[in-house]
PDB file of N, CA and C in Angstrom:
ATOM      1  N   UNK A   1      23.757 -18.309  30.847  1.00  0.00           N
ATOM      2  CA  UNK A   1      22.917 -17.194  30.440  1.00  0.00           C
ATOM      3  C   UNK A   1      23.496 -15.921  31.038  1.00  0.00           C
ATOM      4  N   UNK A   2      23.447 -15.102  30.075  1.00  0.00           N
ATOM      5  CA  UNK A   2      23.983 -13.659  30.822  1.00  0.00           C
ATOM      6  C   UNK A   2      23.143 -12.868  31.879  1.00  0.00           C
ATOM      7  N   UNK A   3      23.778 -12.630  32.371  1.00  0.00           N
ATOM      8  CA  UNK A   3      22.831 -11.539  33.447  1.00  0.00           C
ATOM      9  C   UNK A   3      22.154 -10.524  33.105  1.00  0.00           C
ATOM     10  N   UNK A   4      20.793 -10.001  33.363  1.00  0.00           N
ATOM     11  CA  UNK A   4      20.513  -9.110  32.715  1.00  0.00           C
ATOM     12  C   UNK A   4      21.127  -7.382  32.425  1.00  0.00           C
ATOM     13  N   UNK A   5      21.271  -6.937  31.767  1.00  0.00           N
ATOM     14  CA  UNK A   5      22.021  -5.690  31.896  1.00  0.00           C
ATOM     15  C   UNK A   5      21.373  -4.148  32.448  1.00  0.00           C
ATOM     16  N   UNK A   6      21.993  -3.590  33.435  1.00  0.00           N
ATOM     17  CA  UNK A   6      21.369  -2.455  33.661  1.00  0.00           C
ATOM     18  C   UNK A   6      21.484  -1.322  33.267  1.00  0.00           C
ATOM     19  N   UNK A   7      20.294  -0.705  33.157  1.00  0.00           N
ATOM     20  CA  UNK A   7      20.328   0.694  32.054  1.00  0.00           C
ATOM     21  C   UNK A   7      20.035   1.534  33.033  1.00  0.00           C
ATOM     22  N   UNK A   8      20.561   2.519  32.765  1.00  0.00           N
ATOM     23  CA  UNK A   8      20.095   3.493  33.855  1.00  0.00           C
ATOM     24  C   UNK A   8      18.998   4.128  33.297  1.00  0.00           C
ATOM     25  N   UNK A   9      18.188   4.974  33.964  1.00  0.00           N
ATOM     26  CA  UNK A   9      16.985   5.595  33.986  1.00  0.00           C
ATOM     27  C   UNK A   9      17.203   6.503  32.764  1.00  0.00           C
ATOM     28  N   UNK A  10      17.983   6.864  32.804  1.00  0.00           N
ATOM     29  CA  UNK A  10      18.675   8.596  32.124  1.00  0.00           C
ATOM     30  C   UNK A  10      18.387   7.999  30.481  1.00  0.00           C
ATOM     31  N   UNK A  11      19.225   6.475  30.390  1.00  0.00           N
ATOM     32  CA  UNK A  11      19.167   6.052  29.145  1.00  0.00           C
ATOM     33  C   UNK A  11      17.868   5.632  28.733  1.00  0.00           C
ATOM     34  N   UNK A  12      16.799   4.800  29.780  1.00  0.00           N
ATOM     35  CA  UNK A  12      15.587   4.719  29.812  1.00  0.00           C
ATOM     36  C   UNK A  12      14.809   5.909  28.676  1.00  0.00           C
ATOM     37  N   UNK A  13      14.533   6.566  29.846  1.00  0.00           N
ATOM     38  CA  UNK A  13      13.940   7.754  29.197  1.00  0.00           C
ATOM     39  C   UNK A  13      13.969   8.634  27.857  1.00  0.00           C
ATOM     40  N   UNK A  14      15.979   8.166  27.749  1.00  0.00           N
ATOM     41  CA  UNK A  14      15.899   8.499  26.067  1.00  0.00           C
ATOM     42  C   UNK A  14      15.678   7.897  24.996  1.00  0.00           C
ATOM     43  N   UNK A  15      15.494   6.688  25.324  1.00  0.00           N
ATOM     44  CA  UNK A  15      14.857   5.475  24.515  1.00  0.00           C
ATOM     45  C   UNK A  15      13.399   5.783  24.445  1.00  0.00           C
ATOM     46  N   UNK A  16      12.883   6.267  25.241  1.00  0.00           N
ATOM     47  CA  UNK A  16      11.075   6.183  25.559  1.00  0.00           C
ATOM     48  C   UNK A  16      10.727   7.125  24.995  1.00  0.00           C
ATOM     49  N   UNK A  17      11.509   8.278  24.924  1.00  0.00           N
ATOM     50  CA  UNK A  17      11.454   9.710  24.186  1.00  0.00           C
ATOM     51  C   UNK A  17      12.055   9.583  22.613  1.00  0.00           C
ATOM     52  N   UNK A  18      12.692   8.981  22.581  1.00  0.00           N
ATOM     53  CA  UNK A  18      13.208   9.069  20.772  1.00  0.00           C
ATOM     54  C   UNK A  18      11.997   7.718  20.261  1.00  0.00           C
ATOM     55  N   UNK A  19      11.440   7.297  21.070  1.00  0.00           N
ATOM     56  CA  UNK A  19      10.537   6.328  20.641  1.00  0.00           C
ATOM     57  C   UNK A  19       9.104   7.091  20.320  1.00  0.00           C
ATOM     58  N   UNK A  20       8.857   7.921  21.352  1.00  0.00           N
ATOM     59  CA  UNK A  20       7.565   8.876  21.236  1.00  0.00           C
ATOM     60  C   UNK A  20       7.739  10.079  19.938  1.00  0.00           C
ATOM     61  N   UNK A  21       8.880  10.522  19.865  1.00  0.00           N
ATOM     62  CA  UNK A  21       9.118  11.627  18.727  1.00  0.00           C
ATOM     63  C   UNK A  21       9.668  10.958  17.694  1.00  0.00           C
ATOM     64  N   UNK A  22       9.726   9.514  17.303  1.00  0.00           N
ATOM     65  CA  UNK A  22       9.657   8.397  15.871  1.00  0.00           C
ATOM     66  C   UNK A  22       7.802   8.601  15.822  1.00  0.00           C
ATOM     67  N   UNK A  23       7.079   8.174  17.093  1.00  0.00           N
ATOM     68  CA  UNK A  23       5.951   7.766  16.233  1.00  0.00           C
ATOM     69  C   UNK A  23       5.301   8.923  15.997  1.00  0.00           C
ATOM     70  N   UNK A  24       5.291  10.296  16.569  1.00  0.00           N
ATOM     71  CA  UNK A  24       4.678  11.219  16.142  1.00  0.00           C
ATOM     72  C   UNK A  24       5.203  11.875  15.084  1.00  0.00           C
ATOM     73  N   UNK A  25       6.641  12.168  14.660  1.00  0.00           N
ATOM     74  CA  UNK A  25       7.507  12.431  13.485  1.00  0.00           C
ATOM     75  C   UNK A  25       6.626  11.346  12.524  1.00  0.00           C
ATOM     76  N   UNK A  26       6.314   9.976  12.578  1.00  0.00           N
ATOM     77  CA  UNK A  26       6.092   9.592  11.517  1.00  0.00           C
ATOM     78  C   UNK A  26       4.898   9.290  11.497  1.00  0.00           C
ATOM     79  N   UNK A  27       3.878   9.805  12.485  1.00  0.00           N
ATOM     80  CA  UNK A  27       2.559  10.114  12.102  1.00  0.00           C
ATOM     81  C   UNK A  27       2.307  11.455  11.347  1.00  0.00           C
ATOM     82  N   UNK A  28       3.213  12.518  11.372  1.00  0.00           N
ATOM     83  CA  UNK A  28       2.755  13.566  10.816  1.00  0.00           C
ATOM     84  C   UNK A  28       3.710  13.702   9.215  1.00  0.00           C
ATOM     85  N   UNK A  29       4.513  12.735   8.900  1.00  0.00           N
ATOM     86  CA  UNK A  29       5.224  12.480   7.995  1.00  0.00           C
ATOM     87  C   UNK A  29       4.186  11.722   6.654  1.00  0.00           C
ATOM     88  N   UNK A  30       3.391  11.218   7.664  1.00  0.00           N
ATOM     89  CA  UNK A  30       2.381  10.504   6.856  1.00  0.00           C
ATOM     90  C   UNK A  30       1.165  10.580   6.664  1.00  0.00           C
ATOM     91  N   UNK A  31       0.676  11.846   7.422  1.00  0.00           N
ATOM     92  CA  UNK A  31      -0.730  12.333   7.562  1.00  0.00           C
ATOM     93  C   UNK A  31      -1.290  12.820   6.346  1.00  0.00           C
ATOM     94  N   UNK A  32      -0.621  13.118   5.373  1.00  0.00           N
ATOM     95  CA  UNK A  32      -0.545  13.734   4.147  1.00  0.00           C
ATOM     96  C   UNK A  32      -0.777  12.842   3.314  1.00  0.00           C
ATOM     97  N   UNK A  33      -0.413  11.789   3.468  1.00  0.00           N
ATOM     98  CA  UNK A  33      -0.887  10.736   2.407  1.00  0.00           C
ATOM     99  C   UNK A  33      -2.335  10.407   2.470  1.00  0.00           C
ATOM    100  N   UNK A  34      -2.618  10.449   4.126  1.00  0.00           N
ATOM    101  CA  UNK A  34      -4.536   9.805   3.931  1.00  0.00           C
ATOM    102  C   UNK A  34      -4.964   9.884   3.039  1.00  0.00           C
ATOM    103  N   UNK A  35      -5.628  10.962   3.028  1.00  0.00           N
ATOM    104  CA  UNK A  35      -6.219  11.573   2.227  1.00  0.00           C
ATOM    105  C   UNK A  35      -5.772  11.360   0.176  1.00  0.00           C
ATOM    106  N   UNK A  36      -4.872  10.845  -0.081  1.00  0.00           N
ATOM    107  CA  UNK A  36      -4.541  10.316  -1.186  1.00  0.00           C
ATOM    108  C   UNK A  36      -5.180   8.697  -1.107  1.00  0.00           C
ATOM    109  N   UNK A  37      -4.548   8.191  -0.101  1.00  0.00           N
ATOM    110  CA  UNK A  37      -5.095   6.438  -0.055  1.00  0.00           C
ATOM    111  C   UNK A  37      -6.510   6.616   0.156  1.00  0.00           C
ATOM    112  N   UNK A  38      -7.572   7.598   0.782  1.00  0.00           N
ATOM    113  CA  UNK A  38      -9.217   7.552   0.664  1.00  0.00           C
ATOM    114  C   UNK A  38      -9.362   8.057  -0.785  1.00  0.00           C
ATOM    115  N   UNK A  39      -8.606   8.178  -1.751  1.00  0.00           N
ATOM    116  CA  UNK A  39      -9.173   8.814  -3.130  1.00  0.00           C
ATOM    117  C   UNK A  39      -8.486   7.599  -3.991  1.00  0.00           C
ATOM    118  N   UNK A  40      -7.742   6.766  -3.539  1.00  0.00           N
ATOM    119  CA  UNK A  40      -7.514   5.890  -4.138  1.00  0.00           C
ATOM    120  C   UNK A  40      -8.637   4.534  -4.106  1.00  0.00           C
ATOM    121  N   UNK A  41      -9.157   4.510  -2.476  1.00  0.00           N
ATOM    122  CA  UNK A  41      -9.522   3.415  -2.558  1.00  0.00           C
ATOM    123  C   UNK A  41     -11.348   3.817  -2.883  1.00  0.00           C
ATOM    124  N   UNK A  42     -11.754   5.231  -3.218  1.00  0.00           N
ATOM    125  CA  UNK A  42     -12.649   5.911  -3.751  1.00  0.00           C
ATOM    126  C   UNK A  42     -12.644   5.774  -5.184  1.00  0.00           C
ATOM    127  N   UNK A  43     -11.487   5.257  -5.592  1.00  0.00           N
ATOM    128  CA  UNK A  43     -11.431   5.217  -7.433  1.00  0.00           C
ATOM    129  C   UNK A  43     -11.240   3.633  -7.420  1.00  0.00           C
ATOM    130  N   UNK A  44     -10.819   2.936  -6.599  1.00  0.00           N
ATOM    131  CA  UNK A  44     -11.093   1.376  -7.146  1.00  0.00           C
ATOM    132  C   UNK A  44     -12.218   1.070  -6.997  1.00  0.00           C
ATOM    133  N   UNK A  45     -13.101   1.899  -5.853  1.00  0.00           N
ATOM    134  CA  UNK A  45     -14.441   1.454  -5.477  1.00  0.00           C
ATOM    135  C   UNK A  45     -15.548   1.577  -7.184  1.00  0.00           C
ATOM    136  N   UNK A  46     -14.972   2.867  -7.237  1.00  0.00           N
ATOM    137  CA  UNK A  46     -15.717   3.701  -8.455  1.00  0.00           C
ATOM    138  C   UNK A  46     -15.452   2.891  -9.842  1.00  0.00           C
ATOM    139  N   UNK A  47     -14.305   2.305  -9.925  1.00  0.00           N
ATOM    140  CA  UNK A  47     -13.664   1.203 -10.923  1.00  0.00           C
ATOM    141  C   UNK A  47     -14.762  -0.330 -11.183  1.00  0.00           C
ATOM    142  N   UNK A  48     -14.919  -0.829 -10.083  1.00  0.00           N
ATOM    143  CA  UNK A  48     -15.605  -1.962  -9.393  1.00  0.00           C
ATOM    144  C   UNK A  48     -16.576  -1.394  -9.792  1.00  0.00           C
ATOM    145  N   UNK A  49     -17.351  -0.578  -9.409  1.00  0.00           N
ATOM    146  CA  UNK A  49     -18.404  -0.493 -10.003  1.00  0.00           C
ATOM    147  C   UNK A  49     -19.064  -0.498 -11.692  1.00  0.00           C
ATOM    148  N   UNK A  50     -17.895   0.255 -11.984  1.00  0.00           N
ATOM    149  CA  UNK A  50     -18.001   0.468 -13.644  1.00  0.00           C
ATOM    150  C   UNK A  50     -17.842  -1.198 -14.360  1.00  0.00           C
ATOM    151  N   UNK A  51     -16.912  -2.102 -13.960  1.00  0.00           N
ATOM    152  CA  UNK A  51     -16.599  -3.286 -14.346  1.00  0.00           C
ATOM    153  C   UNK A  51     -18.165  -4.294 -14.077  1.00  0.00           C
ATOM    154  N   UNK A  52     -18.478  -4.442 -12.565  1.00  0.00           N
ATOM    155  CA  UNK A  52     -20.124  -4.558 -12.058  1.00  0.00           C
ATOM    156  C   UNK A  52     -20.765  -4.211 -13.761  1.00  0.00           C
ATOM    157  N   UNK A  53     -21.036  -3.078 -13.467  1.00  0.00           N
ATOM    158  CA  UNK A  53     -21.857  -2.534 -14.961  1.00  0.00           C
ATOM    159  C   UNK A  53     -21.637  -3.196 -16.357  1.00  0.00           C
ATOM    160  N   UNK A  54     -20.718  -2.899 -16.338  1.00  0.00           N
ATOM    161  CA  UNK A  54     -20.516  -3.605 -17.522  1.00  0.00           C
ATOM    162  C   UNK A  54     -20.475  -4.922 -18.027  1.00  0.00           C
ATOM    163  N   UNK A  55     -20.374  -5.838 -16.997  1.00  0.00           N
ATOM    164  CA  UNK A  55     -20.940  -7.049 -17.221  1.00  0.00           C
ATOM    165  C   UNK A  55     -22.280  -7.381 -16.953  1.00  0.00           C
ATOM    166  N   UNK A  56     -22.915  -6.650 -16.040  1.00  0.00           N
ATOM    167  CA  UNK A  56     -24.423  -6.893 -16.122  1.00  0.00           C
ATOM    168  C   UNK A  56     -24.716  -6.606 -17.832  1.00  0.00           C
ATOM    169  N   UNK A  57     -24.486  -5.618 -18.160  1.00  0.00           N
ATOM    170  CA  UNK A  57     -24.680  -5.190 -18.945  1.00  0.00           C
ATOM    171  C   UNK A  57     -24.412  -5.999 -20.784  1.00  0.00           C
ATOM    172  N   UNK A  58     -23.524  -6.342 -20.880  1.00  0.00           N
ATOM    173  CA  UNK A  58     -22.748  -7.521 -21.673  1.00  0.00           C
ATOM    174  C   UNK A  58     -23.535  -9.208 -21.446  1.00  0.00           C
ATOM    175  N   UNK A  59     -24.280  -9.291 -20.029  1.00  0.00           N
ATOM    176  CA  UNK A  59     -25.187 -10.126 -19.719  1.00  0.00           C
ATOM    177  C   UNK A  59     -26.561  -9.947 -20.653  1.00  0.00           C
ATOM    178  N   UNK A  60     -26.747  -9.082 -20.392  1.00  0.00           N
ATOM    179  CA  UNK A  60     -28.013  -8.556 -20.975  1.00  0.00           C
ATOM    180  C   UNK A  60     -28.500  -8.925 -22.486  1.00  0.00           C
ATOM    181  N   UNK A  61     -27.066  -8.171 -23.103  1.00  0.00           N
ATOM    182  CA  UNK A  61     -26.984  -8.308 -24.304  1.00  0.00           C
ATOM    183  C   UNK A  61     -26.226  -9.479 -25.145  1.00  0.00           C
ATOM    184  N   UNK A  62     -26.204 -10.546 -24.137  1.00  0.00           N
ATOM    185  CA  UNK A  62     -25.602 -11.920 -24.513  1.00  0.00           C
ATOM    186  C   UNK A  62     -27.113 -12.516 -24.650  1.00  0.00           C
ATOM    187  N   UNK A  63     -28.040 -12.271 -23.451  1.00  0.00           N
ATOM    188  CA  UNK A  63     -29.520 -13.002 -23.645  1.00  0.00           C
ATOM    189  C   UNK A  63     -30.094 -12.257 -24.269  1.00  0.00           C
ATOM    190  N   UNK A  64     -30.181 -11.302 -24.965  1.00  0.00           N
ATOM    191  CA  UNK A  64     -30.849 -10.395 -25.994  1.00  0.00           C
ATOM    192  C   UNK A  64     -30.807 -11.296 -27.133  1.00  0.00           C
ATOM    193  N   UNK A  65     -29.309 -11.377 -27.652  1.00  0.00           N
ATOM    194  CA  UNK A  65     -28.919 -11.813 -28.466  1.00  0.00           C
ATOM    195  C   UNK A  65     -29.725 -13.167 -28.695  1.00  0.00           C
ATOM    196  N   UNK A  66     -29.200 -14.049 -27.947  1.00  0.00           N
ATOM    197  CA  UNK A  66     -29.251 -15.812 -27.795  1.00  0.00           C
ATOM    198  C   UNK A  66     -31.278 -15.658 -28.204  1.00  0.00           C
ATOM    199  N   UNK A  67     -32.179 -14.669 -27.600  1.00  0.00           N
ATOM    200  CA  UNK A  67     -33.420 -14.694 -27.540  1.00  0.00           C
ATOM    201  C   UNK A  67     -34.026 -14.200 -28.981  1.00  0.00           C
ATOM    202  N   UNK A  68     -32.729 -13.457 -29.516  1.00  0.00           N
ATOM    203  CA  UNK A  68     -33.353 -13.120 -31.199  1.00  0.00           C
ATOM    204  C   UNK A  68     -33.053 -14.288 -31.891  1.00  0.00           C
ATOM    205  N   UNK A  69     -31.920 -15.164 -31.366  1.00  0.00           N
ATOM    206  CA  UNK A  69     -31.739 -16.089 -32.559  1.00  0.00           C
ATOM    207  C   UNK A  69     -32.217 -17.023 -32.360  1.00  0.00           C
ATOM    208  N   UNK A  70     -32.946 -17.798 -31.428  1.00  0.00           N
ATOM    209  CA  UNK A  70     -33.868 -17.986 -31.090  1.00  0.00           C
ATOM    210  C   UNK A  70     -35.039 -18.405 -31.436  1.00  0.00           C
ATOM    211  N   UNK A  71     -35.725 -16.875 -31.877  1.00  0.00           N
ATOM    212  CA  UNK A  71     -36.608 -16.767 -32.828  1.00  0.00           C
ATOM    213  C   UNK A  71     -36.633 -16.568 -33.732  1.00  0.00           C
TER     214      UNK A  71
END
């Protein structure tokens, strides 16, 4: 097994720092999208609902039906 390798501090730190300015670079790279993915998942919600409806609805008028012929 190899020995472990030593890094010096200097390199440390620039690892810890290009690591901190990746995740904030790509938190603010992507902050802009939120607000698209809450209007997306605001229109599948809104979708779901309309589909909901419309089969209650298609329910309705399946036993409407079945109850006129029926009689």
């Amino acid at each position: 097994m190899a020995p472990p390798v030593q890094v010096s501090p200097l390199i440390k730190t620039a690892r810890w720092s290009a690591l901190l300015i990746g995740i904030i670079y790509g938190k603010r790279r992507y902050d802009h999208l939120k607000p698209i993915a809450e209007e997306e998942r605001r229109i599948e919600e809104e979708e779901k609902k309309v589909r909901e409806e419309k089969e209650r609805i298609a329910k309705q008028l399946a036993e409407a039906n079945e109850d006129t012929i029926l009689k």
